[in-house]
Protein backbone atom coordinates (compact mmCIF):
# COMPACT_ATOMS: atom_id res chain seq x y z
CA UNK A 1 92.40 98.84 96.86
CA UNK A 2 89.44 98.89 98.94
CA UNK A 3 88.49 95.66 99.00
CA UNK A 4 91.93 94.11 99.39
CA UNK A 5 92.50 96.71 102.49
CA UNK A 6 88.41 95.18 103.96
CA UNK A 7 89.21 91.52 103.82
CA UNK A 8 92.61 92.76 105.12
CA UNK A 9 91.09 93.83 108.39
CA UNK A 10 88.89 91.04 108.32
CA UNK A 11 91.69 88.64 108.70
CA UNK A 12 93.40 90.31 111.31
CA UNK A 13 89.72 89.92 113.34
CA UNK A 14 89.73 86.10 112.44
CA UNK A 15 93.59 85.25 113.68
CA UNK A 16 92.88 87.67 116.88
CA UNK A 17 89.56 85.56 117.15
CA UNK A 18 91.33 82.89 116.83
CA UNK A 19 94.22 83.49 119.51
CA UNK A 20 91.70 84.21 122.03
CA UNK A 21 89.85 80.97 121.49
CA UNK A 22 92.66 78.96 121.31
CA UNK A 23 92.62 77.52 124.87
CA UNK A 24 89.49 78.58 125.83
CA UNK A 25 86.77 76.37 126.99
CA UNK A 26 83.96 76.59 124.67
CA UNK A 27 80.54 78.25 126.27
CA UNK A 28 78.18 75.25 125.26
CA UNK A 29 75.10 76.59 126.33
CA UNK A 30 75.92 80.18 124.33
CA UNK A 31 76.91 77.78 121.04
CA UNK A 32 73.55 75.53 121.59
CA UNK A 33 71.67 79.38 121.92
CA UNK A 34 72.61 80.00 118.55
CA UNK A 35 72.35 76.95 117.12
CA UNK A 36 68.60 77.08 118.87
CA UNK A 37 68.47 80.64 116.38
CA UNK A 38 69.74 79.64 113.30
CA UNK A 39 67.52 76.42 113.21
CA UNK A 40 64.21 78.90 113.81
CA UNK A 41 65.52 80.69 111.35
CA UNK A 42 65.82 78.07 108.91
CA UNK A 43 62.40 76.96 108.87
CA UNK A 44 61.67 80.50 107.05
CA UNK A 45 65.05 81.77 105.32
CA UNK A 46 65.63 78.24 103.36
CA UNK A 47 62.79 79.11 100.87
CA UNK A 48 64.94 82.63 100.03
CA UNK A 49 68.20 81.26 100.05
CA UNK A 50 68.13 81.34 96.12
CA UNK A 51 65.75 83.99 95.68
CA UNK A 52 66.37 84.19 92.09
CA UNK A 53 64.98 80.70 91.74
CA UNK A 54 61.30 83.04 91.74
CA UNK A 55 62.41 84.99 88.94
CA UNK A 56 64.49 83.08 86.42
CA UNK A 57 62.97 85.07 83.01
CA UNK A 58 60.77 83.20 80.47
CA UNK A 59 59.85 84.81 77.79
CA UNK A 60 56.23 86.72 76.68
CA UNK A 61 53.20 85.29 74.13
CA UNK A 62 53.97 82.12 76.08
CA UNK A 63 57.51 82.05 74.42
CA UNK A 64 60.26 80.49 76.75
CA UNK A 65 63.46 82.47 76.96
CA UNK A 66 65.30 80.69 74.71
CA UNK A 67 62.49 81.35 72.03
CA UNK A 68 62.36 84.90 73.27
CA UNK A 69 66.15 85.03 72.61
CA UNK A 70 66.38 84.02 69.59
CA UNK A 71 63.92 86.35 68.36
CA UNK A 72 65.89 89.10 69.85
CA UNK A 73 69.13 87.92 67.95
CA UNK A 74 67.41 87.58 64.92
CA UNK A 75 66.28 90.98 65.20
CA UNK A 76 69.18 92.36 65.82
CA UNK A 77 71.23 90.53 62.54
CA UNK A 78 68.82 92.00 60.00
CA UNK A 79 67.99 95.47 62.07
CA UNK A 80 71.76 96.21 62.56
CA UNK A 81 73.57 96.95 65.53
CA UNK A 82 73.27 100.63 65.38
CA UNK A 83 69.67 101.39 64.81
CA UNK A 84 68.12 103.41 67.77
CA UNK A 85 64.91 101.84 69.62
CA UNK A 86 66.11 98.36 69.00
CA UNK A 87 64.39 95.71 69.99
CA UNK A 88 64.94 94.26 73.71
CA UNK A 89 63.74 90.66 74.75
CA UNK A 90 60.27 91.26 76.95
CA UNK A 91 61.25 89.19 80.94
CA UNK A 92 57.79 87.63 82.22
CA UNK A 93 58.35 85.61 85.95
CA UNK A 94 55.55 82.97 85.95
CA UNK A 95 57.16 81.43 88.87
CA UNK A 96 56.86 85.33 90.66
CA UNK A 97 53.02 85.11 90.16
CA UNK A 98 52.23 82.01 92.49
CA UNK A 99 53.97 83.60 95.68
CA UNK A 100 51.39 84.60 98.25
CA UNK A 101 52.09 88.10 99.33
CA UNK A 102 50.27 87.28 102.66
CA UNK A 103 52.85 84.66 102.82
CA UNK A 104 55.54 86.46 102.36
CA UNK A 105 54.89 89.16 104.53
CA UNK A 106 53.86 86.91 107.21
CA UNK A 107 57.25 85.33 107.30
CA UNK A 108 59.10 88.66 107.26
CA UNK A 109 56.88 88.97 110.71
CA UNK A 110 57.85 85.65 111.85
CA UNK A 111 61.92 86.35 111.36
CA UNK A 112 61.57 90.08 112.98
CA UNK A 113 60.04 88.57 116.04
CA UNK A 114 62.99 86.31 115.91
CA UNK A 115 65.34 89.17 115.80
CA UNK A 116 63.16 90.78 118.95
CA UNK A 117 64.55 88.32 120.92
CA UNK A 118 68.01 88.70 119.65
CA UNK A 119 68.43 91.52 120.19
CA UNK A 120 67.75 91.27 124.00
CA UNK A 121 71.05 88.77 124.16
CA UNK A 122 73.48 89.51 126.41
CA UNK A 123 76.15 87.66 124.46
CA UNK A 124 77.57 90.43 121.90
CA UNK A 125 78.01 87.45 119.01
CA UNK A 126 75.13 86.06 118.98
CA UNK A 127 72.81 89.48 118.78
CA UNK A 128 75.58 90.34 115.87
CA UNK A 129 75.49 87.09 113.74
CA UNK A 130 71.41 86.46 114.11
CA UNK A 131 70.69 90.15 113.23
CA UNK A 132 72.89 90.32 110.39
CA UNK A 133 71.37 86.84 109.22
CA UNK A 134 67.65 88.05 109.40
CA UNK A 135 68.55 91.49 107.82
CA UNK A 136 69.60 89.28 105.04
CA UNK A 137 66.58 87.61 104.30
CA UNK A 138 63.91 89.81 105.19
CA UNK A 139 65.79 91.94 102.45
CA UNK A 140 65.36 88.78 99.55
CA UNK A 141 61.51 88.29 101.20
CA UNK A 142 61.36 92.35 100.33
CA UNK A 143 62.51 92.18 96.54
CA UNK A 144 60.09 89.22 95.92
CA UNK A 145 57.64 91.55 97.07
CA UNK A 146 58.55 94.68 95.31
CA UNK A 147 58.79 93.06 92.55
CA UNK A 148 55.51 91.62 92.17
CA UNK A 149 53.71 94.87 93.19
CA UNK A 150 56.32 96.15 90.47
CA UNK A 151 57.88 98.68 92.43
CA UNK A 152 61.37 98.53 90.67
CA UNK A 153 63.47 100.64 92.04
CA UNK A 154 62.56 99.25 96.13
CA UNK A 155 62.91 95.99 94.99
CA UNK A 156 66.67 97.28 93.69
CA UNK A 157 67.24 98.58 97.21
CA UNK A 158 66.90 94.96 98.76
CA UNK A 159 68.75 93.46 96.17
CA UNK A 160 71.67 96.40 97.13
CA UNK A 161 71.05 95.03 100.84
CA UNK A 162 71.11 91.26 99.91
CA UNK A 163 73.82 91.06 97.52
CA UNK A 164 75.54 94.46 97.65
CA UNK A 165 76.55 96.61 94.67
CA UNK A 166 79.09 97.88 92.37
CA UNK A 167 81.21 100.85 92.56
CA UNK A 168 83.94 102.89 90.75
CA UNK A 169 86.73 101.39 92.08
CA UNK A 170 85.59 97.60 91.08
CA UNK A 171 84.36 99.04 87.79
CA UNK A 172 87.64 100.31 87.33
CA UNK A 173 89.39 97.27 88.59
CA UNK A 174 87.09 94.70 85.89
CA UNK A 175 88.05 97.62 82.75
CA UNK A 176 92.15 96.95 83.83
CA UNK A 177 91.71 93.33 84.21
CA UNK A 178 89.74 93.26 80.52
CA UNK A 179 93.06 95.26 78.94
CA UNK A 180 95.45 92.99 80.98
CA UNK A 181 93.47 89.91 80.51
CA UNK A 182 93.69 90.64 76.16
CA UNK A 183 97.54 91.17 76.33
CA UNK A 184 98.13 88.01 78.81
CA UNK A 185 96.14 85.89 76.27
CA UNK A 186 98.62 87.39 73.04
CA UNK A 187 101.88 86.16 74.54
CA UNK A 188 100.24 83.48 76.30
CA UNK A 189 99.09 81.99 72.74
CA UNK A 190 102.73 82.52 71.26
CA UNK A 191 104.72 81.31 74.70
CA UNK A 192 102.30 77.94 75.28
CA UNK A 193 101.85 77.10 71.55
CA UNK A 194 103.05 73.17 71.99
CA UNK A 195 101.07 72.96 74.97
CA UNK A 196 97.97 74.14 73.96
CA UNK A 197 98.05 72.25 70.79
CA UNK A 198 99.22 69.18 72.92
CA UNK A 199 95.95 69.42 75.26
CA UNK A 200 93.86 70.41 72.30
CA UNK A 201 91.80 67.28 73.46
CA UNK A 202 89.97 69.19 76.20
CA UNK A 203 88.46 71.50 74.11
CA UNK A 204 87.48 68.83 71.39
CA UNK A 205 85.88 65.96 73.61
CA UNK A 206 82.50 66.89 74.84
CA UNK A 207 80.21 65.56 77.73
CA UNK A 208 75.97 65.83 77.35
CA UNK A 209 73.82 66.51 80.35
CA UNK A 210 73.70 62.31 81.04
CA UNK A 211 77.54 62.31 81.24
CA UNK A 212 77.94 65.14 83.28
CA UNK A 213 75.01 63.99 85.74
CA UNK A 214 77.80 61.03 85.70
CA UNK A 215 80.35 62.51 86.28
CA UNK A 216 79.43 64.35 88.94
CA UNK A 217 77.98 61.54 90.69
CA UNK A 218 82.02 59.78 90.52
CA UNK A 219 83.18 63.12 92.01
CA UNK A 220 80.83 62.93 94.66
CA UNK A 221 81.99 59.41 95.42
CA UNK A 222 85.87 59.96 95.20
CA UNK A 223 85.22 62.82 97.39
CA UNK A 224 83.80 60.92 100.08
CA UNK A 225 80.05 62.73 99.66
CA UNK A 226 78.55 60.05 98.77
CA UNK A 227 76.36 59.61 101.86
CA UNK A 228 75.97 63.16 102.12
CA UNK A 229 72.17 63.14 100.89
CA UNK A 230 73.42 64.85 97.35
CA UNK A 231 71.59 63.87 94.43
CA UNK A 232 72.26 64.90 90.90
CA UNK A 233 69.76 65.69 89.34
CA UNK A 234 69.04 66.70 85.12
CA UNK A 235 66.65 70.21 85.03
CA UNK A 236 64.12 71.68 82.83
CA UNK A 237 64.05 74.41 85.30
CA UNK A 238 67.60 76.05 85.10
CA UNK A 239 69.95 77.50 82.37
CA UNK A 240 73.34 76.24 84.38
CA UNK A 241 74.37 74.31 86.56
CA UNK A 242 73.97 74.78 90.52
CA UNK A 243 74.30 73.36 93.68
CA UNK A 244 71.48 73.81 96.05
CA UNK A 245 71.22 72.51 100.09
CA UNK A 246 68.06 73.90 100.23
CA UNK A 247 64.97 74.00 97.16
CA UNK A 248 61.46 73.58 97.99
CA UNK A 249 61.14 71.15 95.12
CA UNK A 250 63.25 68.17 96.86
CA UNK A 251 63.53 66.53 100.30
CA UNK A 252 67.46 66.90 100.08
CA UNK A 253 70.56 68.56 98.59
CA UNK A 254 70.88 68.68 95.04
CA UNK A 255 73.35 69.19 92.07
CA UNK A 256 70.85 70.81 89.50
CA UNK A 257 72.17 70.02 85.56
CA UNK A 258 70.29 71.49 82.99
CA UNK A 259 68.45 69.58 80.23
CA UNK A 260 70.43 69.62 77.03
CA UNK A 261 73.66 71.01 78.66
CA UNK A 262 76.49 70.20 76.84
CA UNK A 263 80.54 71.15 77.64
CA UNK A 264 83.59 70.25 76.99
CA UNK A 265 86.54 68.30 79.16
CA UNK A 266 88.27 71.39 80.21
CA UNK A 267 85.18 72.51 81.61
CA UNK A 268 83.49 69.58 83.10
CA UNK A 269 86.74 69.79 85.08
CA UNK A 270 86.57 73.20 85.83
CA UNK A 271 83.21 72.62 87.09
CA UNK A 272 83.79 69.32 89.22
CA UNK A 273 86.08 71.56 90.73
CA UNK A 274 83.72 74.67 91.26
CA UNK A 275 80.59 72.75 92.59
CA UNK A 276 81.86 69.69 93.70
CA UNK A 277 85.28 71.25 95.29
CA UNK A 278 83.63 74.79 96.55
CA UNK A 279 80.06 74.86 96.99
CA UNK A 280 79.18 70.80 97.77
CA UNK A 281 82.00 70.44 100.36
CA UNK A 282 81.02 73.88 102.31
CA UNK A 283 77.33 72.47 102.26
CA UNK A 284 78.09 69.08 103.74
CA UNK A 285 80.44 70.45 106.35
CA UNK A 286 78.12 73.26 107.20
CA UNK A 287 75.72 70.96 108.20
CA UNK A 288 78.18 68.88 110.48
CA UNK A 289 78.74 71.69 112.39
CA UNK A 290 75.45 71.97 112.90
CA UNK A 291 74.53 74.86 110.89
CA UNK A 292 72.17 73.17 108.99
CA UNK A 293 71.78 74.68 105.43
CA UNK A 294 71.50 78.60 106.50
CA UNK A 295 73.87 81.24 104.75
CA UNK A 296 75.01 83.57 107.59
CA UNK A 297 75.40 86.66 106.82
CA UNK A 298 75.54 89.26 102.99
CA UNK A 299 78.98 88.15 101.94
CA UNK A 300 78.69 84.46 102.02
CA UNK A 301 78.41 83.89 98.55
CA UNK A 302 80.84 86.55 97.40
CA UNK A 303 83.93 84.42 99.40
CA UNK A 304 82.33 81.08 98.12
CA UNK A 305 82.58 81.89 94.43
CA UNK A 306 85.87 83.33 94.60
CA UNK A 307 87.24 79.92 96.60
CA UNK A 308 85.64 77.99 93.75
CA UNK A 309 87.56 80.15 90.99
CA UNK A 310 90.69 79.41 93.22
CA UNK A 311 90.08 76.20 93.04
CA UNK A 312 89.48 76.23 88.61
CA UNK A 313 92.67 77.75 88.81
CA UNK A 314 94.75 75.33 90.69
CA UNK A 315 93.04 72.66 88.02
CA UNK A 316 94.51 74.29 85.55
CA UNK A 317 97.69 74.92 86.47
CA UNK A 318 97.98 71.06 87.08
CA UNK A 319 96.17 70.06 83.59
CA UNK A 320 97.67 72.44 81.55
CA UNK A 321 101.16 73.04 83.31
CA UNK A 322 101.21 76.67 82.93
CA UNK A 323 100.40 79.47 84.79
CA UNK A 324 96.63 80.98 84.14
CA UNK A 325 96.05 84.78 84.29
CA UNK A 326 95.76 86.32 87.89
CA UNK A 327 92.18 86.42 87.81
CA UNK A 328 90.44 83.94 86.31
CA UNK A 329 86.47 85.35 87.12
CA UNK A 330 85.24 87.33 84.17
CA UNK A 331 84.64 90.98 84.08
CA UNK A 332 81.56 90.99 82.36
CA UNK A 333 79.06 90.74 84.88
CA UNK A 334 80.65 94.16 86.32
CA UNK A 335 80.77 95.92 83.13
CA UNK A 336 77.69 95.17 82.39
CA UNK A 337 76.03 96.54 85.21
CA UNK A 338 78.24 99.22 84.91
CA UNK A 339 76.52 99.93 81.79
CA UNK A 340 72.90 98.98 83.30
CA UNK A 341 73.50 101.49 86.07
CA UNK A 342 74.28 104.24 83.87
CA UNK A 343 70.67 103.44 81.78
CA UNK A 344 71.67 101.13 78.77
CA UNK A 345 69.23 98.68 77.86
CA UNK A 346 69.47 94.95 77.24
CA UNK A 347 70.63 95.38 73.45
CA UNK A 348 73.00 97.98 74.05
CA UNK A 349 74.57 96.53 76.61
CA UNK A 350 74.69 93.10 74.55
CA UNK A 351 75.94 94.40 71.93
CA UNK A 352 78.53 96.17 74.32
CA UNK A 353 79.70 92.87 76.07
CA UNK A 354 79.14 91.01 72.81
CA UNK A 355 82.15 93.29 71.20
CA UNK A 356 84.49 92.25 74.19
CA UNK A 357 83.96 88.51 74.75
CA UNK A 358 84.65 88.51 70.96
CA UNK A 359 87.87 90.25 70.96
CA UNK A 360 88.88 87.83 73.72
CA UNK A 361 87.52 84.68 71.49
CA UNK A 362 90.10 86.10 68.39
CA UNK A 363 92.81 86.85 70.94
CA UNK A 364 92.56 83.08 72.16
CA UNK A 365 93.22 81.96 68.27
CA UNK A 366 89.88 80.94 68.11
CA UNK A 367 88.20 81.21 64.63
CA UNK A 368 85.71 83.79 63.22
CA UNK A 369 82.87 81.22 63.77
CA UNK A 370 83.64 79.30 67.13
CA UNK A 371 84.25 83.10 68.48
CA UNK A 372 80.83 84.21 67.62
CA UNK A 373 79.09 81.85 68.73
CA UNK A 374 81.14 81.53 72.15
CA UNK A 375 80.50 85.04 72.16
CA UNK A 376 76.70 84.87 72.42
CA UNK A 377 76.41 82.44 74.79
CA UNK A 378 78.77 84.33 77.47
CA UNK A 379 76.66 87.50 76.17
CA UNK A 380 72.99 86.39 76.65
CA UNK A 381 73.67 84.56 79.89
CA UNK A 382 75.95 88.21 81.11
CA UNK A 383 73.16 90.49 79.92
CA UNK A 384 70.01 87.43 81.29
CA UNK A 385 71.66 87.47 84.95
CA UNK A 386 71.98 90.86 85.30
CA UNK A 387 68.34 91.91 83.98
CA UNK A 388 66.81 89.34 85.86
CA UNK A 389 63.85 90.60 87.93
CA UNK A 390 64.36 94.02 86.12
CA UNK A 391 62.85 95.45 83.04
CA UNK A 392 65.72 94.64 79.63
CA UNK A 393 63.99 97.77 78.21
CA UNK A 394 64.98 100.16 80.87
CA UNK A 395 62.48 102.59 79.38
CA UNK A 396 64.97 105.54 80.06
CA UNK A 397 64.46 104.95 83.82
CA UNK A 398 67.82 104.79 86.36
CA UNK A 399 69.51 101.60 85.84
CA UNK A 400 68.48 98.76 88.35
CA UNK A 401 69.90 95.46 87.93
CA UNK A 402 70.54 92.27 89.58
CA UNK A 403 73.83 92.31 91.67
CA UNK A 404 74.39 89.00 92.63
CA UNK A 405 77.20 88.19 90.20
CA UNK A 406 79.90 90.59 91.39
CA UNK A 407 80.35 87.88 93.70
CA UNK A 408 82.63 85.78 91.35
CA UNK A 409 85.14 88.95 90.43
CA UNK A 410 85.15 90.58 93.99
CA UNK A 411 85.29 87.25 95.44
CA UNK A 412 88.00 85.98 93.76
CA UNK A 413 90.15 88.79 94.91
CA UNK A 414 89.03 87.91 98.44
CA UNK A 415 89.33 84.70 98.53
CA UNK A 416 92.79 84.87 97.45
CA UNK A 417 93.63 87.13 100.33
CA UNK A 418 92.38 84.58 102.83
CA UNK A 419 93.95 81.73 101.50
CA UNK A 420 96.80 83.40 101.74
CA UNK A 421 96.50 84.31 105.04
CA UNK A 422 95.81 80.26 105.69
CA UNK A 423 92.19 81.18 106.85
CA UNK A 424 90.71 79.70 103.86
CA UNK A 425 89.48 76.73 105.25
CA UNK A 426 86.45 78.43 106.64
CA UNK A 427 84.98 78.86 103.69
CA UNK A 428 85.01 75.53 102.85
CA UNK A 429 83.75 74.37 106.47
CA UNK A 430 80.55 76.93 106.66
CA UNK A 431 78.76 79.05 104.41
CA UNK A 432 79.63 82.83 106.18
CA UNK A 433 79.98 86.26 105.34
CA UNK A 434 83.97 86.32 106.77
CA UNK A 435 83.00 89.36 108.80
CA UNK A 436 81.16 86.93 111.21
CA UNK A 437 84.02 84.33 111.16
CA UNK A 438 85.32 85.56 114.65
CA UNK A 439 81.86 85.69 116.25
CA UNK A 440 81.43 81.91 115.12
CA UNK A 441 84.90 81.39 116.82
CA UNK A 442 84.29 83.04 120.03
CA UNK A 443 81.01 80.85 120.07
CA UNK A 444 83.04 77.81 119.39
CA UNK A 445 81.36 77.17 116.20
CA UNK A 446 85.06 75.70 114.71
CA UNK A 447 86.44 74.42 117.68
CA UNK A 448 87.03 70.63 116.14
CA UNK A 449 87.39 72.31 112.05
CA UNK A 450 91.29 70.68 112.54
CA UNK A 451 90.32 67.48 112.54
CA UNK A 452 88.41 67.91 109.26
CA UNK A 453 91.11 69.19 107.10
CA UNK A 454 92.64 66.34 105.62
CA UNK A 455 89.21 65.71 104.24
CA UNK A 456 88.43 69.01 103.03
CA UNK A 457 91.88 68.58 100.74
CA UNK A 458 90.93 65.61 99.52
CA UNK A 459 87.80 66.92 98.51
CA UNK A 460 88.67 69.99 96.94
CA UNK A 461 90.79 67.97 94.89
CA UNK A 462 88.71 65.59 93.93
CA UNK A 463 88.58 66.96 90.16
CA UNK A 464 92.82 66.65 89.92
CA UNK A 465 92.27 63.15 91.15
CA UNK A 466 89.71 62.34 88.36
CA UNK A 467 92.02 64.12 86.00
CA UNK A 468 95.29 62.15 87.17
CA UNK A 469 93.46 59.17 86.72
CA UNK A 470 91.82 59.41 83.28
CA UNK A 471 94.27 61.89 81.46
CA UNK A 472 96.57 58.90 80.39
CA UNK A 473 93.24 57.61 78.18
CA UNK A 474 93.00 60.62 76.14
CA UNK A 475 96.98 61.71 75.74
CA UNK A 476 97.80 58.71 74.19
CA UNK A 477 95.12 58.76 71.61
């Protein structure tokens, strides 16, 4: 596979990197250089780093999306699923509209006069790493500004440049681990029937947006990130839940929970493990190696998701006691855009992933009604991410959509590679594309990472620890 066979050669770059650094001195003034960069550059990049923050859909006639949602869905039950012209949902970005185009250009000035200078380095890591950053974000500046000038298809070609894109092979790769996915979940349901009945508690118990804010603020205490400036914080502005170093809207790092969010045990686990256990812990260590908040480099995200899906799984293997499937991301987001990139619309394609996520509800032994409804929700927020920015309607035009969230499948697969080559603990220290691992090494970048690694285990663990701790209060019920 492709991707297996990239993040092969990767690793090979990060252990030779790492050889040659090994017992060599580390070039202060070089490291201080680009420290010097990546601060200038931070100034301008944080306002991108979540680009999609400027164009998180609401819905049209003053409608919010969930309004504009449930008018599509209602549309849909009494038009049928089959009727031609059907009714998409209409995107409006209010939040798009108050960006200053002067602004916008004016920093993409500001960060190419940045990479002037870069450019002109002698050292060979630093022109690589500060180039690749600023290529980064002058590509999210450029979709903000395609977008509002609706030019569609140039704001797809940053997106391509930010976040990358699909292909057949991953296309190909999400269809097989669909099929395998279905007939894991059939024996698995037959094999683990005691168990599953036995831990039927997870799925039963629920948590509102108060008592995950909560609980997230415990597993930022037990995991020693207490004083690390994080603040959770309950939303009227999101649709799920993120973790953020960097938002123009607060003074410090934030764990973003939306208003009326509600989920269940299993999955305020899985996601104490995911935000708290991935993304928090490669934020606050990021920053004490003095990279501030910046992302360096495309790929960052893609390895950060995956790590965080690594880190679900190991949850529940120790919850549960059994084995999960292989992959545990979802292939949806692929399939979808699969199916955006070949010119489906919104409703087509919903309908499309709808039919899937069903299947995969019934296969689970969930009922007629619990699968529907799970259905939806995993449909409108597939079919939401993926149009974001773009026009649901497609009006027969190529199919442009919103890459981001090949990350989680793609990463997954990557992260797995690295962990198994025991290199994994990068991601958790910084927030990198892995490509530019080796130049941070050479720079001396991780040249005291050892001495953190107890810590960074005891914080990607912190959701087993909450879980070893409490799961005697529920079992015995």
């Amino acid at each position: 596979m492709k991707i297996e066979e990239n993040i092969k050669n990767i690793i090979l770059e990060i252990k030779k990197a790492e050889r040659e650094t090994k017992s060599k001195k580390v070039n202060l003034y070089q490291k201080k250089k680009l420290i010097k960069y990546l601060a200038e550059i931070d100034k301008i990049g944080s306002n991108y780093e979540m680009v999609y923050s400027y164009f998180e859909p609401s819905g049209s006639d003053n409608r919010t999306f969930k309004e504009e949602l449930d008018l599509f869905l209602e549309k849909r039950k009494t038009e049928g699923k089959n009727i031609k012209n059907k009714y998409c949902p209409t995107f409006t970005y209010p939040k798009l509209k108050e960006i200053s185009i002067k602004r916008l250009k004016e920093d993409i000035r500001r960060l190419e006069n940045i990479e002037r200078k870069a450019v002109k380095e002698k050292n060979k890591d630093i022109k690589i790493i500060i180039c690749k950053v600023i290529e980064n974000f002058i590509a999210k500046i450029n979709i903000l500004i395609e977008l509002k000038g609706n030019n569609l298809e140039k704001a797809f070609d940053n997106v391509k440049i930010a976040y990358g894109d699909i292909d057949e092979e991953l296309v190909k790769s999400a269809e097989k681990c669909y099929i395998e996915k279905i007939e894991y979940s059939k024996n698995y349901q037959k094999k683990f029937k005691k168990k599953i009945k036995e831990i039927g508690f997870l799925e039963k118990t629920y948590f509102n947006d108060k008592e995950i804010k909560k609980y997230f603020e415990i597993a930022l205490e037990k995991a020693g990130l207490k004083d690390s400036k994080f603040e959770v914080i309950i939303t009227k502005n999101l649709r799920t839940i993120d973790v953020r170093y960097n938002d123009s809207r607060y003074e410090h790092p934030v764990v973003l929970v939306p208003e009326g969010r509600k989920v269940c045990m299993r999955k305020i686990l899985e996601l104490t493990a995911h935000e708290i256990g991935a993304h928090a812990i490669s934020n606050f260590y990021n920053d004490k190696l003095e990279l501030r908040g910046l992302s360096i480099g495309r790929n960052w995200e893609t390895v950060h998701e995956g790590i965080a899906l690594l880190n679900e799984t190991e949850l529940r293997e120790k919850i549960l006691g059994i084995a999960d499937f292989k992959i545990k991301a979802l292939p949806f987001f692929i399939l979808a855009m699969d199916k955006a990139k070949k010119g489906y619309n919104f409703a087509e394609i919903f309908d499309y992933i709808y039919d899937l996520k069903y299947k995969e509800e019934i296969v689970h032994g969930k009922s007629e009604k619990t699968s529907e409804k799970e259905a939806i929700f995993r449909t409108e927020s597939t079919c939401r991410r993926i149009f974001r920015g773009f026009n649901p309607r497609n009006d027969g035009k190529k199919g442009m959509y919103f890459s981001k969230d090949l990350s989680y499948f793609k990463g997954e697969i990557e992260a797995k590679r690295m962990k198994k080559a025991g290199v994994d603990k990068y991601i958790y220290l910084s927030k990198v594309d892995p490509e530019l691992i080796p130049s941070l090494l050479r720079l001396g970048i991780y040249k005291n990472c050892n001495t953190y690694e107890k810590e960074i285990s005891k914080i990607k663990n912190v959701a087993i620890q909450i879980w070893e701790e409490q799961k005697n209060k529920y079992i015995l019920k």
